[in-house]
Protein backbone atom coordinates (compact mmCIF):
# COMPACT_ATOMS: atom_id res chain seq x y z
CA UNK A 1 -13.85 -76.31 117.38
CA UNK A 2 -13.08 -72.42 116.01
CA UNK A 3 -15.14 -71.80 112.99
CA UNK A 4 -12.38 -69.65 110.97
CA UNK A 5 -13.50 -67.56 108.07
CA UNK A 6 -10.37 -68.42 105.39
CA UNK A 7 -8.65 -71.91 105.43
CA UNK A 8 -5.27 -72.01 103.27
CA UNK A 9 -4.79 -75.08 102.23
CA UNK A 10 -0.71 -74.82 101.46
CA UNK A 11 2.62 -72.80 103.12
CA UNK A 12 4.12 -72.16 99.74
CA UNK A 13 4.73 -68.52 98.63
CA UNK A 14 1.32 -68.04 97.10
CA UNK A 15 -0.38 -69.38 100.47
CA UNK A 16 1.36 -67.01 102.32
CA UNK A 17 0.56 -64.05 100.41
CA UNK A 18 -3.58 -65.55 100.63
CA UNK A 19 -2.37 -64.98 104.96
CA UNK A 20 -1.05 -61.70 104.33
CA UNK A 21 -3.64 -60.68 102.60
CA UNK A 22 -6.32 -62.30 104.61
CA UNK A 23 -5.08 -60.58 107.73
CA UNK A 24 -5.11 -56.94 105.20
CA UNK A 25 -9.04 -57.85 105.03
CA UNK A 26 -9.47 -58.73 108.88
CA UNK A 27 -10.02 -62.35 108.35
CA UNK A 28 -9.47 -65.16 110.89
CA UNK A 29 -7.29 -67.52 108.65
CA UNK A 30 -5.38 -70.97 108.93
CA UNK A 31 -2.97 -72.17 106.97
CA UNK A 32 -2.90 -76.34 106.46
CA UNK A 33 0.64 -77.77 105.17
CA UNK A 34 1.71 -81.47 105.10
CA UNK A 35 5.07 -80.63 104.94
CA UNK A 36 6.99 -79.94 108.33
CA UNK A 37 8.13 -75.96 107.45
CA UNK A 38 6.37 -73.44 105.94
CA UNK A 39 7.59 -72.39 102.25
CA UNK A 40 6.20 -75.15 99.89
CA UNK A 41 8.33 -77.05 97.35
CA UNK A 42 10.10 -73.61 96.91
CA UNK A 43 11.77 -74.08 100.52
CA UNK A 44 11.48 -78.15 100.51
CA UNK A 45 13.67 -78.86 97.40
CA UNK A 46 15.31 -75.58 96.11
CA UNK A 47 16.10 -73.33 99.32
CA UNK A 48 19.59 -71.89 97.87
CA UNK A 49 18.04 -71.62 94.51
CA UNK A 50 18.16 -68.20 93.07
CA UNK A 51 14.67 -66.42 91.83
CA UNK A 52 14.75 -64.35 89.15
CA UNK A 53 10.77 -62.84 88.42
CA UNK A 54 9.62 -61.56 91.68
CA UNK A 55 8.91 -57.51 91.47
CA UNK A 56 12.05 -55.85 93.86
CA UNK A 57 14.56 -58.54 93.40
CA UNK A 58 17.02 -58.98 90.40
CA UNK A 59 17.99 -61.95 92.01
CA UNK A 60 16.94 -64.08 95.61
CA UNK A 61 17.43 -66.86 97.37
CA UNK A 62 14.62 -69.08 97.70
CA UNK A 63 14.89 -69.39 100.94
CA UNK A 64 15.27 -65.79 102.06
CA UNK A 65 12.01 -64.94 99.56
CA UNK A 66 10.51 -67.95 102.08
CA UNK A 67 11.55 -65.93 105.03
CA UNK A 68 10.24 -62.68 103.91
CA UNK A 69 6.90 -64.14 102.79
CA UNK A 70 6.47 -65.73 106.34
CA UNK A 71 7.08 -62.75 107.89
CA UNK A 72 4.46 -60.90 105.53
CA UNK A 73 1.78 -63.09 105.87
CA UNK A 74 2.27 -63.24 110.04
CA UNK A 75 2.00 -59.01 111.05
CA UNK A 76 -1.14 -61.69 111.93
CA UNK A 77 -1.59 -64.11 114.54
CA UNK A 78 -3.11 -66.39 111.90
CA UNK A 79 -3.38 -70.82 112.84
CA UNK A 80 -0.81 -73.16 111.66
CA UNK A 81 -0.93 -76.88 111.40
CA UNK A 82 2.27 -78.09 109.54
CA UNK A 83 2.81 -82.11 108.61
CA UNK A 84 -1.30 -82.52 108.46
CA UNK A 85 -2.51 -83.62 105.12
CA UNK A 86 -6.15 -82.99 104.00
CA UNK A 87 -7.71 -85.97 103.35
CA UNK A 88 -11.39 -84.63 102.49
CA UNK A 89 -13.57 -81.24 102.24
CA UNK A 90 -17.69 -81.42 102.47
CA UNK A 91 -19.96 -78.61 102.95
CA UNK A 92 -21.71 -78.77 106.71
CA UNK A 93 -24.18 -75.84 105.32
CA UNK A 94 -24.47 -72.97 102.98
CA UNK A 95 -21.58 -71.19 105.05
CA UNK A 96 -19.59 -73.88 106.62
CA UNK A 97 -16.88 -76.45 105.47
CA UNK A 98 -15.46 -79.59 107.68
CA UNK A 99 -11.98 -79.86 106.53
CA UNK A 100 -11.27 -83.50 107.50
CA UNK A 101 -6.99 -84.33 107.61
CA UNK A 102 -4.78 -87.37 109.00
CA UNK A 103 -5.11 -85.23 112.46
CA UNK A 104 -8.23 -83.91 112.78
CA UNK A 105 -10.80 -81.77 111.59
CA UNK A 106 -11.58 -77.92 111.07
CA UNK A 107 -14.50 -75.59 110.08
CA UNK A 108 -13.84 -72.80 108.02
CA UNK A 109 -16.58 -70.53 105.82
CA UNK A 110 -14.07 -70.72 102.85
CA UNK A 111 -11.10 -72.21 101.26
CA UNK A 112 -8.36 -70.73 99.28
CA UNK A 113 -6.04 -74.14 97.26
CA UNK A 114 -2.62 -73.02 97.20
CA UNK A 115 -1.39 -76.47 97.11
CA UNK A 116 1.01 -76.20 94.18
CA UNK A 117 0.98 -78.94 91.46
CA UNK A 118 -0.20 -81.39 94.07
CA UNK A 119 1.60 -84.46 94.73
CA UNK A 120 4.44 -84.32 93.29
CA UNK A 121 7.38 -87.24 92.57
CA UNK A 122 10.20 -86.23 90.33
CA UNK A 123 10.64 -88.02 86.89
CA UNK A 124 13.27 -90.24 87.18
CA UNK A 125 16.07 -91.01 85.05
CA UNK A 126 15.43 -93.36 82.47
CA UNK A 127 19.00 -95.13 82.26
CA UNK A 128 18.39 -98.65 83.34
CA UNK A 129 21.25 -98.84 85.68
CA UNK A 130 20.14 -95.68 87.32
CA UNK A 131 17.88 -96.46 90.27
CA UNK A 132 20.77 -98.34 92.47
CA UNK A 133 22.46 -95.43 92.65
CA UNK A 134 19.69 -92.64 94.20
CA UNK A 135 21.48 -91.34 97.35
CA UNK A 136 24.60 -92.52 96.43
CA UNK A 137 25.73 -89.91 93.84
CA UNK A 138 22.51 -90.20 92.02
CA UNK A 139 19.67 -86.81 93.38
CA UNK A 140 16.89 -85.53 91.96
CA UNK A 141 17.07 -82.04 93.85
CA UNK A 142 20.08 -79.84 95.44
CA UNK A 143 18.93 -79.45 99.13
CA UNK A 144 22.78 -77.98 99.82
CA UNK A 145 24.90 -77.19 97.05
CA UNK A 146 27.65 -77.24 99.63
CA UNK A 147 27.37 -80.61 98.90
CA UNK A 148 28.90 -80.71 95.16
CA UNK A 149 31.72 -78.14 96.43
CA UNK A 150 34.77 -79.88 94.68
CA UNK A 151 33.29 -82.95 92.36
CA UNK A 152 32.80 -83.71 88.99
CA UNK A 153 28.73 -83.27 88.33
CA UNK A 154 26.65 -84.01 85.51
CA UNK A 155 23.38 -82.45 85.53
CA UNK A 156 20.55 -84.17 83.79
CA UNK A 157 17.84 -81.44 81.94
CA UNK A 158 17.25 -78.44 80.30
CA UNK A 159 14.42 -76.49 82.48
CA UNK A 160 15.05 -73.51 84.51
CA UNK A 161 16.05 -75.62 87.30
CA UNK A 162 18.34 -77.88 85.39
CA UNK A 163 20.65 -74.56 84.15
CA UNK A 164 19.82 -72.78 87.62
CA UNK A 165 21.80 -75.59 89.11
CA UNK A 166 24.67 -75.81 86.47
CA UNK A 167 24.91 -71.94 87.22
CA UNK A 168 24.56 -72.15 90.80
CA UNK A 169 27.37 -75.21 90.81
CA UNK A 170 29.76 -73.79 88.34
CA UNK A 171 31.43 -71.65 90.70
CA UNK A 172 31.84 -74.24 93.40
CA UNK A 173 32.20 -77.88 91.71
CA UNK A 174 35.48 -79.00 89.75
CA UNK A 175 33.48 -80.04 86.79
CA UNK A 176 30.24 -79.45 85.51
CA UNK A 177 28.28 -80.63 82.39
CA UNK A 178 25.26 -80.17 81.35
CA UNK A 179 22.81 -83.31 79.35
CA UNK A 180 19.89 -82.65 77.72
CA UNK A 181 18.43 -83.95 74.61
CA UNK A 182 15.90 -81.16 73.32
CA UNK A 183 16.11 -77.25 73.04
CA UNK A 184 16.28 -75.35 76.40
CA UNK A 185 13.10 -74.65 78.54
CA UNK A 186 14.86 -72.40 80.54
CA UNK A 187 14.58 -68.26 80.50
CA UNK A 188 16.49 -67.03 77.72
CA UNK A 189 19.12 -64.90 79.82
CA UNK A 190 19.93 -67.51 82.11
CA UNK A 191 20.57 -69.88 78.71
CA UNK A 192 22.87 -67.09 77.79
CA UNK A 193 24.68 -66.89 81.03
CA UNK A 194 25.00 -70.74 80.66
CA UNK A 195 26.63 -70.83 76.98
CA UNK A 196 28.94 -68.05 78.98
CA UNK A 197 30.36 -70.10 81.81
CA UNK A 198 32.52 -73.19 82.30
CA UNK A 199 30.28 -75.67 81.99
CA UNK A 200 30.27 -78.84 79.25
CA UNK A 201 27.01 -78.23 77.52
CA UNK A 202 26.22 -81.50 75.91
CA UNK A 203 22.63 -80.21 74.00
CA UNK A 204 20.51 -81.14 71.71
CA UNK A 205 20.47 -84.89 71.06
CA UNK A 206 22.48 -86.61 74.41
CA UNK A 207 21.17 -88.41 76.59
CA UNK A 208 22.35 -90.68 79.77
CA UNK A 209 22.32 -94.04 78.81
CA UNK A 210 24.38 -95.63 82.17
CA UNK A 211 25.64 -94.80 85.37
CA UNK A 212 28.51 -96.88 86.74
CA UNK A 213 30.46 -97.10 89.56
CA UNK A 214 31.12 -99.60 92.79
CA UNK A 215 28.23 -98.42 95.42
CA UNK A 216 28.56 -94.63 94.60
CA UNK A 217 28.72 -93.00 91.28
CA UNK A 218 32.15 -93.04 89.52
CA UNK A 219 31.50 -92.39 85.74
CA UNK A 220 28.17 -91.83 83.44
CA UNK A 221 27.94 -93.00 79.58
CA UNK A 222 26.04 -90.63 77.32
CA UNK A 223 25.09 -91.24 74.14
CA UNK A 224 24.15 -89.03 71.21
CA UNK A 225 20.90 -90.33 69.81
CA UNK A 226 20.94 -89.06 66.09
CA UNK A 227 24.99 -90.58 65.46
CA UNK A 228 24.59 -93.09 68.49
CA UNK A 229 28.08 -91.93 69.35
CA UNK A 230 29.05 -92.89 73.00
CA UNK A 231 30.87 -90.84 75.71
CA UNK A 232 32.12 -91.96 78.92
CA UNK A 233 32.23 -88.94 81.93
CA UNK A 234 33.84 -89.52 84.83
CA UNK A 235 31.02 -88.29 87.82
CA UNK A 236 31.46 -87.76 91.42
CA UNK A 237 27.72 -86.97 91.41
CA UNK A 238 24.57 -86.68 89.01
CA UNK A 239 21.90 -84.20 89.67
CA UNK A 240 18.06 -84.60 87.58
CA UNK A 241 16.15 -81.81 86.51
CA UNK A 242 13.61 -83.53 84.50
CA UNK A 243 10.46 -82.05 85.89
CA UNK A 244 7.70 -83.65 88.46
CA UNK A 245 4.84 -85.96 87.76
CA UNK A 246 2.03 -83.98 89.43
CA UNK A 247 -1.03 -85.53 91.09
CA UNK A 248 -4.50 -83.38 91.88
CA UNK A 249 -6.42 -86.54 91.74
CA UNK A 250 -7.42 -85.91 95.50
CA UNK A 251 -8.92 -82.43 94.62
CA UNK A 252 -10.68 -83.88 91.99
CA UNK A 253 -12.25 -86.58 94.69
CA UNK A 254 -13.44 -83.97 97.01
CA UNK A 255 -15.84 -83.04 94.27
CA UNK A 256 -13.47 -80.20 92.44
CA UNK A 257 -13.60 -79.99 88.99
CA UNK A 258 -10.21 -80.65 87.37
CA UNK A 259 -8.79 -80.15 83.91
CA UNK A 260 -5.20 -82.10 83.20
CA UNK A 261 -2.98 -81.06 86.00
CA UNK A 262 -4.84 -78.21 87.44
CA UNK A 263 -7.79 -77.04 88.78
CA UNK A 264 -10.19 -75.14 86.61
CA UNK A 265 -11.50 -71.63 88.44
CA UNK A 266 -13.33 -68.54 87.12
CA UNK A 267 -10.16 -66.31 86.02
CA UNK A 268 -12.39 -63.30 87.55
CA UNK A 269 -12.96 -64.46 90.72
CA UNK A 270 -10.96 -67.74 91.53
CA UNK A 271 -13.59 -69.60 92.63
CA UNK A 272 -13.72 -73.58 91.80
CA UNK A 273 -16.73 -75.32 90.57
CA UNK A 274 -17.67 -75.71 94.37
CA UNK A 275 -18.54 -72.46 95.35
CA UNK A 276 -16.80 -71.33 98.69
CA UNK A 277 -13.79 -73.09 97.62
CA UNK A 278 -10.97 -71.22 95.50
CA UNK A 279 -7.48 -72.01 94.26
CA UNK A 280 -4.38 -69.84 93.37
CA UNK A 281 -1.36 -70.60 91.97
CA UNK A 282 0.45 -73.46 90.27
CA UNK A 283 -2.90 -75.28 91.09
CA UNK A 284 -4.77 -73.86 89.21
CA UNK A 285 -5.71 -74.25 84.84
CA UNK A 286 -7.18 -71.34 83.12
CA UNK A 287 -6.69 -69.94 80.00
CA UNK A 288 -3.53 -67.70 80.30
CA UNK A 289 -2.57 -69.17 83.16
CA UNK A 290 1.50 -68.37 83.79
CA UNK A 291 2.98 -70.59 86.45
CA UNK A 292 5.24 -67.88 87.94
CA UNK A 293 5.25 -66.74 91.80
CA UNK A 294 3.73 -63.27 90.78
CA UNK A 295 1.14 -64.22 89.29
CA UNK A 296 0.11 -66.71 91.93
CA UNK A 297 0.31 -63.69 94.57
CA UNK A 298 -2.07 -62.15 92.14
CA UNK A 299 -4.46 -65.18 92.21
CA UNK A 300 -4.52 -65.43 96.21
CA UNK A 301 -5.35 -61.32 96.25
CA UNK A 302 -8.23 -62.33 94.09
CA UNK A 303 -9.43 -65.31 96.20
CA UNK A 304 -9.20 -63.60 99.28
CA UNK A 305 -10.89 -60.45 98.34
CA UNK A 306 -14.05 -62.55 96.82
CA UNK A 307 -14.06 -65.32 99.76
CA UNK A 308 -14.75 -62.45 101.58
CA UNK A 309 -17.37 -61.38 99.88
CA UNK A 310 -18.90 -64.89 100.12
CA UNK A 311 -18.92 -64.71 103.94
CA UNK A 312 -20.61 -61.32 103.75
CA UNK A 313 -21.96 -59.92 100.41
CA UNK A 314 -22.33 -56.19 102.19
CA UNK A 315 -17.93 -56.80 102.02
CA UNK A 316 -16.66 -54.74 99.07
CA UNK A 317 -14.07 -55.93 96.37
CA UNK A 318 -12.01 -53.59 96.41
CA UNK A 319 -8.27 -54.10 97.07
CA UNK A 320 -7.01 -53.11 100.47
CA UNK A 321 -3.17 -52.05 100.70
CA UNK A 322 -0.75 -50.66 102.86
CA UNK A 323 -1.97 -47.09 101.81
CA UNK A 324 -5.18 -47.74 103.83
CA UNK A 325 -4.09 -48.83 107.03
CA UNK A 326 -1.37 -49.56 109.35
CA UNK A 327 0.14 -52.75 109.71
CA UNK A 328 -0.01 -54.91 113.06
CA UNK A 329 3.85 -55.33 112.98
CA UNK A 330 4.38 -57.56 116.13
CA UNK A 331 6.56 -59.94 118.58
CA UNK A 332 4.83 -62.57 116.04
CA UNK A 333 6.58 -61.74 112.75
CA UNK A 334 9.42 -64.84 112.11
CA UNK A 335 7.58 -66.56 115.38
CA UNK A 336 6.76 -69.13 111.90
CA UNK A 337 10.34 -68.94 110.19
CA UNK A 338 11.75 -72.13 108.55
């Protein structure tokens, strides 16, 4: 069994940059994803979902950020396993960690979490009559939005993915409106684009009460909770945006300290309360911790630079960039595309 010196344990966009930057520091590194592509949730549930706050691009595609990251991180011939789940990490010795998944097993000297929020299942909609109709008009992410091209869609939310879908189906869709029942979450310019376009902003105070229709979704009822006033919409479709119920409870049985929903490091360095073992990105809970892609990248810089310190204490800090070296650009790069 190969005894690497970085394990990544998720193929998300902060994981990726811990490979690229791994392979900057001359690391033999593995990435670990249960899911069956590389990208993360990103690439899983929001592919044509625009980006707005990564440094270079006013705007881009989740999926072609996804494609550039994976072609980043692999200028290196790093180890993939995709659709194995980690099931348990103990410490062999001082230096060593058996990573134990629903496969197999692997060594590694360190670990870098870049496993997101965790588990993750979406919050669903509360309207009673609302569970017969998931998959049948009734989603709680946009895979395609070919797939709305034409109908009448109410979207459910007010977070940055809620309006980044009523902006992203505006266009396309012969009806949108948007029903949320609290102030927006979402970035302020892409509220004001909102309050800008077509769509039927029902906000603050509605909510969806009922869905109804014969097998598929045909209308919605919404009601507005301060006058109880009632409004039918007829609905092709109904799209959720009410946010994810996250689960680190595994980390947190592998003997990793957790606060709330994250995983509490040392801002400086990364590390977890195990040392050898460090997290970046929506993982992780410090104070002044932004959930945004940048600063995740930022986080996996960090981890990598002082996991590689661990494994050799005569290893400097310091950041290494494209200034110092030249890159391996090879037949490998998009070998890993989704």
């Amino acid at each position: 069994m190969d005894l690497y010196d970085i394990t990544v344990i998720g193929g998300g966009p902060t994981g990726l940059f811990a490979l690229f930057y791994a392979g900057m520091r001359g690391a033999k590194a593995k990435v670990i994803d249960a899911l069956p592509e590389l990208g993360g949730q990103l690439y899983a549930l929001y592919p044509e979902k625009y980006i707005y706050d990564m440094p270079g691009f006013p705007a881009i595609l989740a999926a072609d950020l996804v494609k550039g990251c994976v072609e980043q991180a692999f200028q290196w011939p790093h180890a993939v396993c995709l659709e194995e789940r980690v099931t348990n990490i103990r410490r062999v010795d001082d230096s060593v960690f058996r990573l134990t998944t629903d496969k197999g097993e692997h060594l590694t000297k360190t670990v870098i979490l870049c496993s997101g929020i965790g588990a993750i299942k979406p919050r669903k909609l509360p309207a009673p009559s609302a569970a017969a109709f998931e998959d049948r008009g009734l989603f709680y992410y946009a895979r395609s939005f070919d797939a709305f091209n034409g109908l009448r869609v109410v979207i459910v939310g007010g977070g940055d993915s809620a309006v980044d879908y009523a902006l992203a189906l505006e266009p396309r869709a012969k009806a949108v409106t948007l029903v949320h029942r609290s102030q927006f979450r979402a970035h302020p310019h892409s509220v004001s684009l909102l309050r800008q376009s077509r769509v039927d902003i029902r906000q603050p105070d509605y909510e969806v009460k009922e869905v109804h229709g014969d097998g598929a979704v045909q209308a919605v009822t919404i009601v507005h909770k301060k006058t109880q006033e009632e409004s039918r919409l007829e609905a092709d479709a109904i799209l959720c945006a009410l946010g994810f119920v996250s689960d680190v409870g595994e980390v947190a049985a592998w003997g990793i300290k957790t606060e709330g929903h994250g995983v509490v490091v040392n801002p400086y360095t990364m590390e977890t309360s195990v040392p050898g073992i460090f997290a970046a990105g929506d993982v992780v809970s410090h104070e002044g911790k932004l959930k945004l892609i940048a600063c995740g990248t930022s986080e996996a810089a960090i981890a990598v630079n002082q996991a590689m310190v661990r494994i050799n204490p005569a290893n400097k800090v310091h950041p290494i960039h494209s200034s110092n070296l030249t890159l391996p650009i090879s037949a490998k790069v998009g070998a890993h595309n989704p």
